[in-house]
Protein backbone atom coordinates (compact mmCIF):
# COMPACT_ATOMS: atom_id res chain seq x y z
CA UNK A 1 0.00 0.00 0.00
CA UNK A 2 2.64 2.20 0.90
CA UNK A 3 4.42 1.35 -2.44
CA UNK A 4 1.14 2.90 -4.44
CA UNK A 5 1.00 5.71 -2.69
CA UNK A 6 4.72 6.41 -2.66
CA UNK A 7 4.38 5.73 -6.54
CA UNK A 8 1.55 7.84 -6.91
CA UNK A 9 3.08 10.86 -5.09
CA UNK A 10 6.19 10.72 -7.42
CA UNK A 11 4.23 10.74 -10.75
CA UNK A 12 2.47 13.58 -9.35
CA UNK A 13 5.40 15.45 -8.55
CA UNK A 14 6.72 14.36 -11.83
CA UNK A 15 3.44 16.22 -13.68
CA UNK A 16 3.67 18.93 -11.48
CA UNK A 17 7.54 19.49 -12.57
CA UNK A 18 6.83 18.83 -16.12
CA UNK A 19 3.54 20.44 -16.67
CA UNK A 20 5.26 24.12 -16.51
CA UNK A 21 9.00 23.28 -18.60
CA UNK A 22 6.59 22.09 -21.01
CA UNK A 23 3.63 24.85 -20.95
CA UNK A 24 6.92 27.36 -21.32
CA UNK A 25 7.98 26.26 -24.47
CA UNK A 26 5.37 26.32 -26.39
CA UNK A 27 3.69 29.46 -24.51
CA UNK A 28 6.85 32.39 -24.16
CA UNK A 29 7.03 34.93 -26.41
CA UNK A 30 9.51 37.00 -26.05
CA UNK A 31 9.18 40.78 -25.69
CA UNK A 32 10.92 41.68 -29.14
CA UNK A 33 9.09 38.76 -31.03
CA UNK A 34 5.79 40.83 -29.31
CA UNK A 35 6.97 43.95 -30.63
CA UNK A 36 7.97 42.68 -33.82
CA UNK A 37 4.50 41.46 -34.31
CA UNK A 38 2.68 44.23 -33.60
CA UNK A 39 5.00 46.10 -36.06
CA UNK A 40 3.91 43.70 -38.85
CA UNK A 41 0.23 43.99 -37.59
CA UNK A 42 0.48 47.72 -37.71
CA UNK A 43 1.64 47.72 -41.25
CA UNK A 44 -1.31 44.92 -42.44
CA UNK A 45 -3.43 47.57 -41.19
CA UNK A 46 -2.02 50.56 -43.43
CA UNK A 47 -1.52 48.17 -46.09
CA UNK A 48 -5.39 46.96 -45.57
CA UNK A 49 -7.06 50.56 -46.05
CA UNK A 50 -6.41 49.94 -49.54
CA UNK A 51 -8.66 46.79 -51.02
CA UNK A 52 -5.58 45.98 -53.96
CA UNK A 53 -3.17 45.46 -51.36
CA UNK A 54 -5.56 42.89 -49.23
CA UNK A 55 -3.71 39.95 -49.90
CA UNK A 56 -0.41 41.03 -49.05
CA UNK A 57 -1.64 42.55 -45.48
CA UNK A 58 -3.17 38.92 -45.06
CA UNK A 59 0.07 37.47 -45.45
CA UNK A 60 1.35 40.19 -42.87
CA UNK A 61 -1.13 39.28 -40.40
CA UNK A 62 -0.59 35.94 -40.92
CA UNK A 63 2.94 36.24 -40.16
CA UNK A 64 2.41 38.15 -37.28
CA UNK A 65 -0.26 35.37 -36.32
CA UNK A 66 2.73 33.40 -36.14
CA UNK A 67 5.03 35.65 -34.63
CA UNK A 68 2.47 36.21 -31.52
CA UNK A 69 2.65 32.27 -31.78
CA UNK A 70 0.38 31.37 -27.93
CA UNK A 71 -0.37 35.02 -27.36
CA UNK A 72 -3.82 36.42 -27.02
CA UNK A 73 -2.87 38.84 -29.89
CA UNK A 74 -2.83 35.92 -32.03
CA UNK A 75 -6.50 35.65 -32.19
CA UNK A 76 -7.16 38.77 -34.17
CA UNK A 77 -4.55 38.94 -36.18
CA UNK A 78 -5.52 35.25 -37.17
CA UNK A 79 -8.88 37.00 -37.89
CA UNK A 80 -7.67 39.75 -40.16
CA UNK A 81 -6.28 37.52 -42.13
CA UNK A 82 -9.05 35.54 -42.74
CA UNK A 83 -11.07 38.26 -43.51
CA UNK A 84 -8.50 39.60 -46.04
CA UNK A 85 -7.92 36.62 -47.53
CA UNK A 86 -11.34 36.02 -48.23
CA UNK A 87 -11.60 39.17 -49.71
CA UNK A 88 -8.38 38.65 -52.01
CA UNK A 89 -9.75 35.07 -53.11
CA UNK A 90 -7.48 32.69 -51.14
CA UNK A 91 -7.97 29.67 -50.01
CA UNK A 92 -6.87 30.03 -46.54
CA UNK A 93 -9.57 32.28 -45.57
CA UNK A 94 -11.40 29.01 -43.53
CA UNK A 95 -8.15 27.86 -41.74
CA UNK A 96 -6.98 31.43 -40.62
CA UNK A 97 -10.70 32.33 -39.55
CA UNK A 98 -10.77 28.58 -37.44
CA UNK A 99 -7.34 29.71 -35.92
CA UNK A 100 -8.74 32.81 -35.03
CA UNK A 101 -11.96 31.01 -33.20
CA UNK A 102 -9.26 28.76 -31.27
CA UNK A 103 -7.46 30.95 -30.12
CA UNK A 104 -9.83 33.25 -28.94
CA UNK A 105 -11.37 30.48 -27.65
CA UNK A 106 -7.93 29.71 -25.38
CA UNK A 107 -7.62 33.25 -23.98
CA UNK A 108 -11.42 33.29 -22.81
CA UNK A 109 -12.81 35.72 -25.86
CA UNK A 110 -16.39 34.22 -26.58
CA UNK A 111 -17.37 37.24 -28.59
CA UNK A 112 -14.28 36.88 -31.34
CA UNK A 113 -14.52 32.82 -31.07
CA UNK A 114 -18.04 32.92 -32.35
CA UNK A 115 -17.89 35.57 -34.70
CA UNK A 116 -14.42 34.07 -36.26
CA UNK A 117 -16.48 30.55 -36.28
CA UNK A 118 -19.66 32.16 -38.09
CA UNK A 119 -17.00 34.25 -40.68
CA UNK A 120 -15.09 30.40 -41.32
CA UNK A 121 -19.20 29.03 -41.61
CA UNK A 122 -19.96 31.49 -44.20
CA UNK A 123 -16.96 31.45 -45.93
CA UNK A 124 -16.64 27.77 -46.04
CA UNK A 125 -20.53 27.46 -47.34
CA UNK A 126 -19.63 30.00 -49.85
CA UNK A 127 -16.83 27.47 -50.82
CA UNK A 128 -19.45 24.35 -50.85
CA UNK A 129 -17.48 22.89 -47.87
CA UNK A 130 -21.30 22.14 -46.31
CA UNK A 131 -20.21 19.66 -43.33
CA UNK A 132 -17.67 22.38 -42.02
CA UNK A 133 -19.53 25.33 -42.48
CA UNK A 134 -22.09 23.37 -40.27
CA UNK A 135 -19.60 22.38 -37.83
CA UNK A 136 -18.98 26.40 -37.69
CA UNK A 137 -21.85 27.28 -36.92
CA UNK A 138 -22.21 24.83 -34.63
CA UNK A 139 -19.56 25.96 -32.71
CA UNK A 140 -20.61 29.25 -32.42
CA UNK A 141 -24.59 28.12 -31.54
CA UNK A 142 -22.70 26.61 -28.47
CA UNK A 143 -21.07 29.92 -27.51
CA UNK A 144 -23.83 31.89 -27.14
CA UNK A 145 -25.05 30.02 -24.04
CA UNK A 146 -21.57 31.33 -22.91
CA UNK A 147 -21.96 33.31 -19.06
CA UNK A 148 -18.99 35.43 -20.34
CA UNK A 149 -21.20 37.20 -23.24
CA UNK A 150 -22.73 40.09 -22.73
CA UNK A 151 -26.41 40.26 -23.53
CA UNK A 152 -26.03 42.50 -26.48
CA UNK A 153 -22.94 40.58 -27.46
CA UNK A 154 -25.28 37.64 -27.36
CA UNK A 155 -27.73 39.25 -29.70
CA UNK A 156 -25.74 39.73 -32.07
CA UNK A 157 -24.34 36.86 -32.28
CA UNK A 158 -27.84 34.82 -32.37
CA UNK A 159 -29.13 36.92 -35.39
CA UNK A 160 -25.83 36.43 -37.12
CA UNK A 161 -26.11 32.46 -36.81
CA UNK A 162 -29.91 32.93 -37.98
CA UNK A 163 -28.29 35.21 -41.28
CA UNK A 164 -25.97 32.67 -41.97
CA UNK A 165 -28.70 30.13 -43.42
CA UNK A 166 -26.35 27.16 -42.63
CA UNK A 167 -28.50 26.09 -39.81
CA UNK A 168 -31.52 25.61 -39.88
CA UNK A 169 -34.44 25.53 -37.55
């Protein structure tokens, strides 16, 4: 008995010890990779007031999507370039827009996870990808029961979902 418990103590520890070396290296971002991203971010934006240039800020957004890596920038930046891209024709609009619901979804933002889920449902019905864009929508159905929406936030939401046309009553 004393063996168990003695064995079950030490794998806990073990967790315990591991859990945060490994958290840390996939999590850290480093101050200048921050800044560096926000730089790129800053110039998708300028680039993105002009509709000829949307692809390329997509691409910026996306690398600075990348550069934020497990940051809760990441989510919006994933979103911008989804938007973008769907806008320029590419056919990463759907994954960038998912990323951007994930990741939102990590760092506790309900209201970007469900509208990044509804923009990758219409975008992927546009694209005749019907089980996904019902997955989507799905998704973000779920979310609105979330306690962290506001009511109006809610709202919003709920008529988007019934706009969307993917599900249906």
């Amino acid at each position: 008995m004393k063996t168990i418990r003695t064995a079950a103590v030490m794998a806990i520890t073990a967790l315990a010890i591991g859990a945060p070396q490994q958290a840390s290296a996939t999590t850290i971002d480093g101050p200048d990779q921050i800044a560096e991203a926000r730089a790129i971010q800053a110039e998708a934006q300028t680039l993105a007031e002009n509709e000829q240039n949307y692809g390329e800020a997509s691409q910026l957004y996306r690398r600075a999507a990348r550069l934020f890596g497990q940051h809760p920038e990441a989510a919006e930046a994933w979103a911008w370039a989804g938007r973008l891209s769907y806008y320029d024709g590419s056919d990463q609009s759907v994954s960038d827009l998912e990323k951007a619901g994930e990741m939102a979804l990590r760092y506790g933002d309900v209201e970007l996870a469900a509208h990044s889920f509804l923009d990758a449902a219409w975008v992927a019905h546009e694209h005749g990808m019907n089980r996904q864009a019902l997955d989507f929508a799905e998704r973000a159905t779920d979310l609105v029961h979330s306690p962290l929406l506001a009511d109006a936030d809610r709202e919003v939401i709920e008529r988007r979902v019934e706009r969307t046309g993917v599900i249906s009553g």
